[in-house]
Protein backbone atom coordinates (compact mmCIF):
# COMPACT_ATOMS: atom_id res chain seq x y z
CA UNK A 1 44.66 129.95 -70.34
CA UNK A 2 41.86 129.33 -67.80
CA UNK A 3 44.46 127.80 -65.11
CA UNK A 4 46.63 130.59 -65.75
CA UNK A 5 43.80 133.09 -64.95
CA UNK A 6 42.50 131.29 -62.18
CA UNK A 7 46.21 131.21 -60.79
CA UNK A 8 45.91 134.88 -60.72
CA UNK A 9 42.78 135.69 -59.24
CA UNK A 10 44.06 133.18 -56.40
CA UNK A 11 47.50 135.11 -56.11
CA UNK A 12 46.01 138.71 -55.90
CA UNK A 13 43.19 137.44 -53.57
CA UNK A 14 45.89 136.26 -50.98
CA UNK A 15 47.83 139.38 -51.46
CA UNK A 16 45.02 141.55 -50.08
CA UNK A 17 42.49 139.28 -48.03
CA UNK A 18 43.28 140.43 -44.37
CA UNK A 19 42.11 143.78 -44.72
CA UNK A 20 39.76 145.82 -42.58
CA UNK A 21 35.75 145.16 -42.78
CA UNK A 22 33.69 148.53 -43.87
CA UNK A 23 30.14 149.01 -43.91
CA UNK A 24 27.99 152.13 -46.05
CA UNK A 25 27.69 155.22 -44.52
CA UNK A 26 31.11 155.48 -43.95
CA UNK A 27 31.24 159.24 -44.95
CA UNK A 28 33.57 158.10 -47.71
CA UNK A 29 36.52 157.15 -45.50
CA UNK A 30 37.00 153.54 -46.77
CA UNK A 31 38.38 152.39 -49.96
CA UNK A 32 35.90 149.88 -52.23
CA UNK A 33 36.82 147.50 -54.76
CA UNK A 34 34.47 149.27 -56.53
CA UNK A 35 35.14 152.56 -56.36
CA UNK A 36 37.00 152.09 -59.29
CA UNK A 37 35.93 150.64 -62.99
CA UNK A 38 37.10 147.16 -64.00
CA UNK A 39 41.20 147.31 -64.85
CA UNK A 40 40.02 147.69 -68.79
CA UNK A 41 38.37 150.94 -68.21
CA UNK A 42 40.46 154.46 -68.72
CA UNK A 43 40.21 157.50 -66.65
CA UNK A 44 37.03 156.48 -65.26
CA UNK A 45 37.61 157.83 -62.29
CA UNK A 46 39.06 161.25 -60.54
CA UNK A 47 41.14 162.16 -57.04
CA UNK A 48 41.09 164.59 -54.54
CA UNK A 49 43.51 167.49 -54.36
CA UNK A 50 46.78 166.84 -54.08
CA UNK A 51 46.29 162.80 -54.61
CA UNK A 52 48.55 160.73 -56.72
CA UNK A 53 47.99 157.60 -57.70
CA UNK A 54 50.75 155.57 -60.32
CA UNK A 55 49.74 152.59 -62.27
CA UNK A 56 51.01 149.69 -64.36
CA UNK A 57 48.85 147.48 -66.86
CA UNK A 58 49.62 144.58 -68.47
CA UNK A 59 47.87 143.95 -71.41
CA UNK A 60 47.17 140.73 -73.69
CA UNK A 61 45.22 140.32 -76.97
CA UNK A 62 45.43 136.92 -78.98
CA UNK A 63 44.59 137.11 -82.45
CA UNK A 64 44.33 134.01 -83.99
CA UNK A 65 42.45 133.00 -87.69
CA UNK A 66 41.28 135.07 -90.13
CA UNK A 67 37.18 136.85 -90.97
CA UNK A 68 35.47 138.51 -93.72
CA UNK A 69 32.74 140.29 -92.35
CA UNK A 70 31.01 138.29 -89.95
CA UNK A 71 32.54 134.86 -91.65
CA UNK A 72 35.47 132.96 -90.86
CA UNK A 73 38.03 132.44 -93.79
CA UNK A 74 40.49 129.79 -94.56
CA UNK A 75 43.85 130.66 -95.50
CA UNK A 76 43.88 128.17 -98.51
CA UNK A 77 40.55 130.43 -99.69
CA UNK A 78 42.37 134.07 -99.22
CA UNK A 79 45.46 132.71 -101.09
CA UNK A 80 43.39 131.60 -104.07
CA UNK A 81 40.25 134.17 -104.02
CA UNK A 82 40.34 137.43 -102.52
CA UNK A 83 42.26 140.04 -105.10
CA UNK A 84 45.93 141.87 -104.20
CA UNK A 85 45.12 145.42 -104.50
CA UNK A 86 48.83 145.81 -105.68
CA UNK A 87 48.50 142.98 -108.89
CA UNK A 88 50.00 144.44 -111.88
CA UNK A 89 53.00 145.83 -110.14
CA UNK A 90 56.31 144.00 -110.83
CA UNK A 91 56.64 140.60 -108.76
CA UNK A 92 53.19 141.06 -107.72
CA UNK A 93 50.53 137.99 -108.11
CA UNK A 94 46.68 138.63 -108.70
CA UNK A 95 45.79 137.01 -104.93
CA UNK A 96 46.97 137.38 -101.92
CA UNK A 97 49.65 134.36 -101.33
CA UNK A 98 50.92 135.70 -98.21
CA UNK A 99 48.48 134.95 -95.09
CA UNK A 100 48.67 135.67 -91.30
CA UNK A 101 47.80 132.88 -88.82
CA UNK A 102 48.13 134.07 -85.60
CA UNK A 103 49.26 137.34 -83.71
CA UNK A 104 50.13 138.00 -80.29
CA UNK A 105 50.38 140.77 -78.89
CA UNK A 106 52.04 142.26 -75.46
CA UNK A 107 51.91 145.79 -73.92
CA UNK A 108 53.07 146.98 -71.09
CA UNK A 109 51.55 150.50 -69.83
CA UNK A 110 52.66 152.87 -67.11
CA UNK A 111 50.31 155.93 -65.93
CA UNK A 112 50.57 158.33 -63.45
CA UNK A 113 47.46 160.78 -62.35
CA UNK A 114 47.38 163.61 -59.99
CA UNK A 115 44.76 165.76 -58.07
CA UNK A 116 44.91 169.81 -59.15
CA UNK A 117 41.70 170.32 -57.77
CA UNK A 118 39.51 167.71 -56.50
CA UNK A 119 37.30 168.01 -59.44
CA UNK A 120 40.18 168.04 -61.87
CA UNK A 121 42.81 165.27 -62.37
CA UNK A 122 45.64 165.36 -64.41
CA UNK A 123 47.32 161.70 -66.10
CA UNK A 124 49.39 160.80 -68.61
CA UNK A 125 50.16 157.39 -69.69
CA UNK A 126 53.24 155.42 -72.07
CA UNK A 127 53.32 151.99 -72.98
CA UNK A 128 55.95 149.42 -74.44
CA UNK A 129 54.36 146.89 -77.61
CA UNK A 130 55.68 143.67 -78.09
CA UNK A 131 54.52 141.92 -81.51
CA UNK A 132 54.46 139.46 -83.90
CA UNK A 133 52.63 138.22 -86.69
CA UNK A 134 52.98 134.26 -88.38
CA UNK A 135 52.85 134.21 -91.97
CA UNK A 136 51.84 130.95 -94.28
CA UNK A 137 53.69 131.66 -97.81
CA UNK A 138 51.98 130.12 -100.89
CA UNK A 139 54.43 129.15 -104.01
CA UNK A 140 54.09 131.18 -107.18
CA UNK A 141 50.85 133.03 -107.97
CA UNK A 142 48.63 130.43 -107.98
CA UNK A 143 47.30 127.06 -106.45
CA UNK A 144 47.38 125.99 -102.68
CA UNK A 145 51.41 124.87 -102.43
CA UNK A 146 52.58 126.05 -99.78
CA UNK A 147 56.24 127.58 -99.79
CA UNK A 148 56.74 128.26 -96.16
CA UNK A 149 56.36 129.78 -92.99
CA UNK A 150 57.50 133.00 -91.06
CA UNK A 151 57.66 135.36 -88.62
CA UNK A 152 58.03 139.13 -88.00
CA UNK A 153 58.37 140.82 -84.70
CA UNK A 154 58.79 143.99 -83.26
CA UNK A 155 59.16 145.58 -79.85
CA UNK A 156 59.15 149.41 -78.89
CA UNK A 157 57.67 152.55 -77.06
CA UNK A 158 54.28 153.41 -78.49
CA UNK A 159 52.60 156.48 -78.20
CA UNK A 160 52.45 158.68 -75.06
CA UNK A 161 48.96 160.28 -74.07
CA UNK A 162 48.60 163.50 -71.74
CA UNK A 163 45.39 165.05 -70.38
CA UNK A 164 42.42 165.67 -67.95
CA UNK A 165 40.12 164.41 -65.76
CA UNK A 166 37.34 166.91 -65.22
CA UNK A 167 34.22 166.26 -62.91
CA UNK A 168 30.98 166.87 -63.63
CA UNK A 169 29.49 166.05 -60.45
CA UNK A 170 29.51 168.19 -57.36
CA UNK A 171 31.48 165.89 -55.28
CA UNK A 172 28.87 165.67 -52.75
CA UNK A 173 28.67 161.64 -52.92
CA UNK A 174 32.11 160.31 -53.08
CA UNK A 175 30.87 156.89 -54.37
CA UNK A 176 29.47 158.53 -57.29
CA UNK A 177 30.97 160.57 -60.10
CA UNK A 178 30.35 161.42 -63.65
CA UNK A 179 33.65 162.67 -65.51
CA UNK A 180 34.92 164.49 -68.67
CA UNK A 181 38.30 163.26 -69.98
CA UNK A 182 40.11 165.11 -73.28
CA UNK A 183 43.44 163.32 -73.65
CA UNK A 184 46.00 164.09 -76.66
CA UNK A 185 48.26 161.16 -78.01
CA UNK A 186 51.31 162.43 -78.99
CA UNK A 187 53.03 160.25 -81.93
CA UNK A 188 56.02 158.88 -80.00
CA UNK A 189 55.72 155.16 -81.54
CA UNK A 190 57.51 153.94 -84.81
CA UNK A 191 56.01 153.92 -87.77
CA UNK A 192 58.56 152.43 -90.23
CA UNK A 193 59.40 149.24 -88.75
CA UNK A 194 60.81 146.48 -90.68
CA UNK A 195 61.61 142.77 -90.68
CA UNK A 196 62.44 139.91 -93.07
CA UNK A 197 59.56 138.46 -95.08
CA UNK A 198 59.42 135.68 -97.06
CA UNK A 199 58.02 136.37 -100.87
CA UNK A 200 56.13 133.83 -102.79
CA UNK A 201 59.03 133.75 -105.30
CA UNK A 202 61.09 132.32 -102.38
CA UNK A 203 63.11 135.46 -101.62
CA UNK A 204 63.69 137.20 -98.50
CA UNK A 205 63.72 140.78 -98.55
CA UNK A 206 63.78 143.35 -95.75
CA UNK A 207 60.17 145.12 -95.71
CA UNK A 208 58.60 147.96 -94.04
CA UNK A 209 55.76 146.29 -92.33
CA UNK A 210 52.41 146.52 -92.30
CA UNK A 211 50.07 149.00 -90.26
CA UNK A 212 49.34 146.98 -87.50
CA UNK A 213 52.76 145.65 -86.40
CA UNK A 214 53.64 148.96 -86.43
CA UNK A 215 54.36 151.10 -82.88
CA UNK A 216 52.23 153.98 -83.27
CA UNK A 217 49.60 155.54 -85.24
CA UNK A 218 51.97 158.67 -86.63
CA UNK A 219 49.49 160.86 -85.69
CA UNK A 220 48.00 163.29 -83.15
CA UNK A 221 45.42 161.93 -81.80
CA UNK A 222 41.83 163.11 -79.71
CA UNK A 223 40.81 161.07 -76.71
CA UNK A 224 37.63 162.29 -75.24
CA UNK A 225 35.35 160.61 -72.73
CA UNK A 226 32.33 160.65 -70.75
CA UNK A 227 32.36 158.18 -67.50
CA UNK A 228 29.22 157.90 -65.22
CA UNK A 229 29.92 155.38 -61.94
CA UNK A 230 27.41 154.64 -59.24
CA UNK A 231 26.88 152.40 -56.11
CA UNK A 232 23.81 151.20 -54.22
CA UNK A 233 24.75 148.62 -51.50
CA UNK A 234 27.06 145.99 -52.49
CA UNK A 235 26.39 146.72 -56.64
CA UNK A 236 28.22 148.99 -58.64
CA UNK A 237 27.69 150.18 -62.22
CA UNK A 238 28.77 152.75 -64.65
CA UNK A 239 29.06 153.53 -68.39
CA UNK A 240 32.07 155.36 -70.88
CA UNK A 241 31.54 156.46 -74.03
CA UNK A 242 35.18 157.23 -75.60
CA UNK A 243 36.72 157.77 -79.08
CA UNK A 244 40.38 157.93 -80.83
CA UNK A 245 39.98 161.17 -83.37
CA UNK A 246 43.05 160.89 -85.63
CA UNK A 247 43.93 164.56 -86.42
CA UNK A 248 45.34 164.72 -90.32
CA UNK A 249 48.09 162.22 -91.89
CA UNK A 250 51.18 161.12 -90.55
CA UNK A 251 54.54 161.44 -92.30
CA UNK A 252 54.22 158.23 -94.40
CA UNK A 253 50.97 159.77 -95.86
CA UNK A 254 48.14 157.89 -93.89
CA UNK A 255 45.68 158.13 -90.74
CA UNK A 256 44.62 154.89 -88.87
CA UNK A 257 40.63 154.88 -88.01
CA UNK A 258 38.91 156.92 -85.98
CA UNK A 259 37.81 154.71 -82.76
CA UNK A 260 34.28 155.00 -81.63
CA UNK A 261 33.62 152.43 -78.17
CA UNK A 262 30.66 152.23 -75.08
CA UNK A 263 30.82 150.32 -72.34
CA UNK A 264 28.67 149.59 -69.62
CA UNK A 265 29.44 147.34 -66.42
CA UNK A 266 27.71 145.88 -63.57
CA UNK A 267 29.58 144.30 -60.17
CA UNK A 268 28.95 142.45 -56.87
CA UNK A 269 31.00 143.84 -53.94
CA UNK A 270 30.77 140.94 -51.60
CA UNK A 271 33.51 142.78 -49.31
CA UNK A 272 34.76 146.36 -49.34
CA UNK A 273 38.07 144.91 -50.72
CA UNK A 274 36.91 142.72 -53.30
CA UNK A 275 34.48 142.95 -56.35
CA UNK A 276 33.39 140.84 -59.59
CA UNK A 277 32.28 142.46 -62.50
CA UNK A 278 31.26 141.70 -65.71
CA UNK A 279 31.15 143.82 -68.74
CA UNK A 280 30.36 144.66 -72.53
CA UNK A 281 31.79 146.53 -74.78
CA UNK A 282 31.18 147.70 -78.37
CA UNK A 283 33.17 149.24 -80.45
CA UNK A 284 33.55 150.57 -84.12
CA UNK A 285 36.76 150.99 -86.26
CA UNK A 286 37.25 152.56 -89.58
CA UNK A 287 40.01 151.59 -91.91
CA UNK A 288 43.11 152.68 -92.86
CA UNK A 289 42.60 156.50 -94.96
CA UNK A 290 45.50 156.89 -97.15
CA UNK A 291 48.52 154.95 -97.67
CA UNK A 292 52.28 154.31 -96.88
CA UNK A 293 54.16 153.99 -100.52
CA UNK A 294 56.39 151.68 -98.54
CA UNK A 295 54.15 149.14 -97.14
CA UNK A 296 53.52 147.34 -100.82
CA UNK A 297 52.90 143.25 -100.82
CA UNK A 298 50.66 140.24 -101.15
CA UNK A 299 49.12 139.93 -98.15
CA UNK A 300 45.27 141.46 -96.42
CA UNK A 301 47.21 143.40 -93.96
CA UNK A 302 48.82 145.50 -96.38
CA UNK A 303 45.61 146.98 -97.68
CA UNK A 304 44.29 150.20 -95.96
CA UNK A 305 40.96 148.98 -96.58
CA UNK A 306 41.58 145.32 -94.59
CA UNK A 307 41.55 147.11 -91.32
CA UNK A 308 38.74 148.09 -88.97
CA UNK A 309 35.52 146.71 -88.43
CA UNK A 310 32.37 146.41 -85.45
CA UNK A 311 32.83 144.18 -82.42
CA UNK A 312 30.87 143.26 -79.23
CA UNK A 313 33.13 141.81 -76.32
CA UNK A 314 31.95 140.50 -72.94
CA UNK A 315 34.50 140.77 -70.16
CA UNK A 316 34.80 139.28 -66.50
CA UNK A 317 36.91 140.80 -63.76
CA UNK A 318 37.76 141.16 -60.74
CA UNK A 319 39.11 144.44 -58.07
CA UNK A 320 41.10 144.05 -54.76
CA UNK A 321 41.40 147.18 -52.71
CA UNK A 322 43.80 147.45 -50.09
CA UNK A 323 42.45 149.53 -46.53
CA UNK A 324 45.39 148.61 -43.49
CA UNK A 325 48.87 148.68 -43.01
CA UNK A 326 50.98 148.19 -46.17
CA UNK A 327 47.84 147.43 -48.75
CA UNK A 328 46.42 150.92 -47.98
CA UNK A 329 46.18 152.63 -51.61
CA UNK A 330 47.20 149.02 -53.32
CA UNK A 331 44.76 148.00 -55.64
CA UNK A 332 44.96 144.55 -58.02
CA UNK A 333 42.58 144.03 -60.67
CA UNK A 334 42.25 141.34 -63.36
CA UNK A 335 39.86 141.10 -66.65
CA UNK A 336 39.52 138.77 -69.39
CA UNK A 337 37.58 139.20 -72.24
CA UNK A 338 35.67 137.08 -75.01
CA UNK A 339 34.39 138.33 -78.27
CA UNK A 340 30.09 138.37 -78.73
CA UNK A 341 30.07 139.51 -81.87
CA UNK A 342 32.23 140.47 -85.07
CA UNK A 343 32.11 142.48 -88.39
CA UNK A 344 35.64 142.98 -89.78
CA UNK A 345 36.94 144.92 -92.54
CA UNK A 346 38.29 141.77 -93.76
CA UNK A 347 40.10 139.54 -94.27
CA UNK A 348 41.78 140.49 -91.13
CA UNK A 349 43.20 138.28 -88.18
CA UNK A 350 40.32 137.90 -85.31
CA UNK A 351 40.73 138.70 -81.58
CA UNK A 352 40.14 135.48 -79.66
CA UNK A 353 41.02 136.81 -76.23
CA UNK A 354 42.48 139.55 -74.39
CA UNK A 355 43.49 139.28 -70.65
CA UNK A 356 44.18 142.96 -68.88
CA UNK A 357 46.16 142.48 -65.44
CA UNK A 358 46.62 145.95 -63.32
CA UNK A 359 48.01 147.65 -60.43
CA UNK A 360 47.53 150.84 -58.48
CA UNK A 361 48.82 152.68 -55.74
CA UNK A 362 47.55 155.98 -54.37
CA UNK A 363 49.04 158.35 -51.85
């Protein structure tokens, strides 16, 4: 993975070296690096009137083991300990004999956002998932044999999100701005996607899966935000506070978490087309409130309550800014992130890594 992300940062540095040398007090005619947030930061930033700018991220998250609370849990230990919240129902075993391993997990996002005013900026954003989930089967309803392996995947459109960028700020530095966002995800994404499973009684039926190899959340949902962004010299900083407000139940009778998350970031502009930042982010989760009838089996992910949690990540990026010829509007931006710290909801599968690589073009 570290090859692979140095590859990249080599490849986007080559793409946009040659470009034109700037210098402060520029009146705001030069495009920074910096002048944007790292590639993992939302609607941090407005344009002027009549601006466009379309984007594409690509987004990575590997999820690999399992936690309970701030502990890491084996899966011979779920299989044999923690309780099914479904035992007593007919095929159903007192533990949970079904355990996820690993899960990757792939999106693909496309925005566009355009200047109405130069203090407000309109967006709107869809993305494309591509999941799956490993399983480790136990045999029967007790003991550690283990009956098999398996796999469920899905792949689909997720939910859309339209909204505004409003500034708070009179505009009068235009390296500096401090912006209101109110977005509205609109329930576009699946929520009763299914795949073949593979029971501890050795059968193989068709299942709705669980919540979070699902497509969307089902829901209307509230995105607000409040982004500050500043530059003195060759540093640049800034700080978002954002949430996810699920509004009411979906169809299937359930709400994922509310999303509560800050971040705060600090980078080095060595050039005008180049910066390195590094970042932290925290962010809290709740669980699942209420419950799909359909979603009914032996395994943590299942459970409404298995979902959610606190986390502290530290991220490392880097921006590339275009200013000549045919780079001018381009940006490239790369970030890869580590978790600090964890408190899950568990036993859920834990984030190991998540890689965000972005581009942007304005005009």
């Amino acid at each position: 993975m570290k090859l692979k992300t140095l590859c990249a940062v080599a490849a986007l540095n080559a793409a946009l070296v040659p470009v034109a040398h700037a210098h402060e007090g520029d009146g705001g005619n030069v495009t920074y690096a910096s002048d944007h947030a790292p590639i993992g930061v939302m609607a941090d930033h407005r344009h002027n009137k009549g601006e466009w700018m379309l984007s594409y991220r690509y987004m990575y998250m590997d999820m690999a083991g399992n936690r309970d609370g701030t502990n890491s849990i084996d899966p011979d230990t779920i299989a044999t300990t923690v309780p099914n919240r479904f035992a007593g129902a007919p095929m159903m075993p007192p533990t949970l004999r079904v355990v996820p391993l690993d899960m990757p997990m792939k999106m693909h996002m496309a925005g566009a956002m355009y200047g109405l005013t130069d203090r407000i900026t309109l967006m709107g954003m869809v993305n494309y998932h591509t999941k799956q989930m490993d399983h480790r089967t136990y045999q029967g309803g007790m003991g550690t044999n283990v009956l098999g392996n398996f796999t469920t995947e899905v792949s689909g459109w997720g939910d859309a999100s339209l909204g505004a960028i409003v500034g708070l700020d009179d505009g009068s530095q235009p390296h500096r701005q401090v912006n209101a966002t109110l977005m509205l995800s609109v329930p576009t994404g699946s929520i009763t996607e299914s795949d073949r499973v593979l029971t501890p009684m050795n059968m193989r039926p068709q299942m709705r899966l669980p919540y979070p190899m699902q497509l969307g959340s089902g829901t209307f949902d509230l995105k607000p935000a409040l982004t500050a962004r500043s530059r003195t010299g060759q540093w640049s900083y800034g700080a978002q506070a954002s949430a996810v407000i699920r509004l009411g139940d979906n169809d299937e009778g359930y709400s994922l978490g509310d999303v509560f998350e800050a971040t705060g970031w600090l980078a080095f502009e060595p050039k005008p087309w180049l910066s390195i930042s590094g970042r932290l982010k925290a962010s809290t989760k709740g669980a699942v409130d209420g419950i799909d009838p359909a979603i009914m089996a032996p395994v943590q992910t299942a459970d409404p309550d298995n979902h959610g949690g606190e986390t502290v990540e530290a991220l490392f990026g880097v921006n590339l800014a275009g200013s000549t010829d045919w780079r001018k509007g381009h940006r490239l931006a790369l970030e890869f992130g580590v978790p600090l710290y964890r408190d899950l909801n568990g036993p859920q599968l834990e984030t190991d890594y998540t890689l965000t690589l972005g581009w942007q073009k304005a005009f």
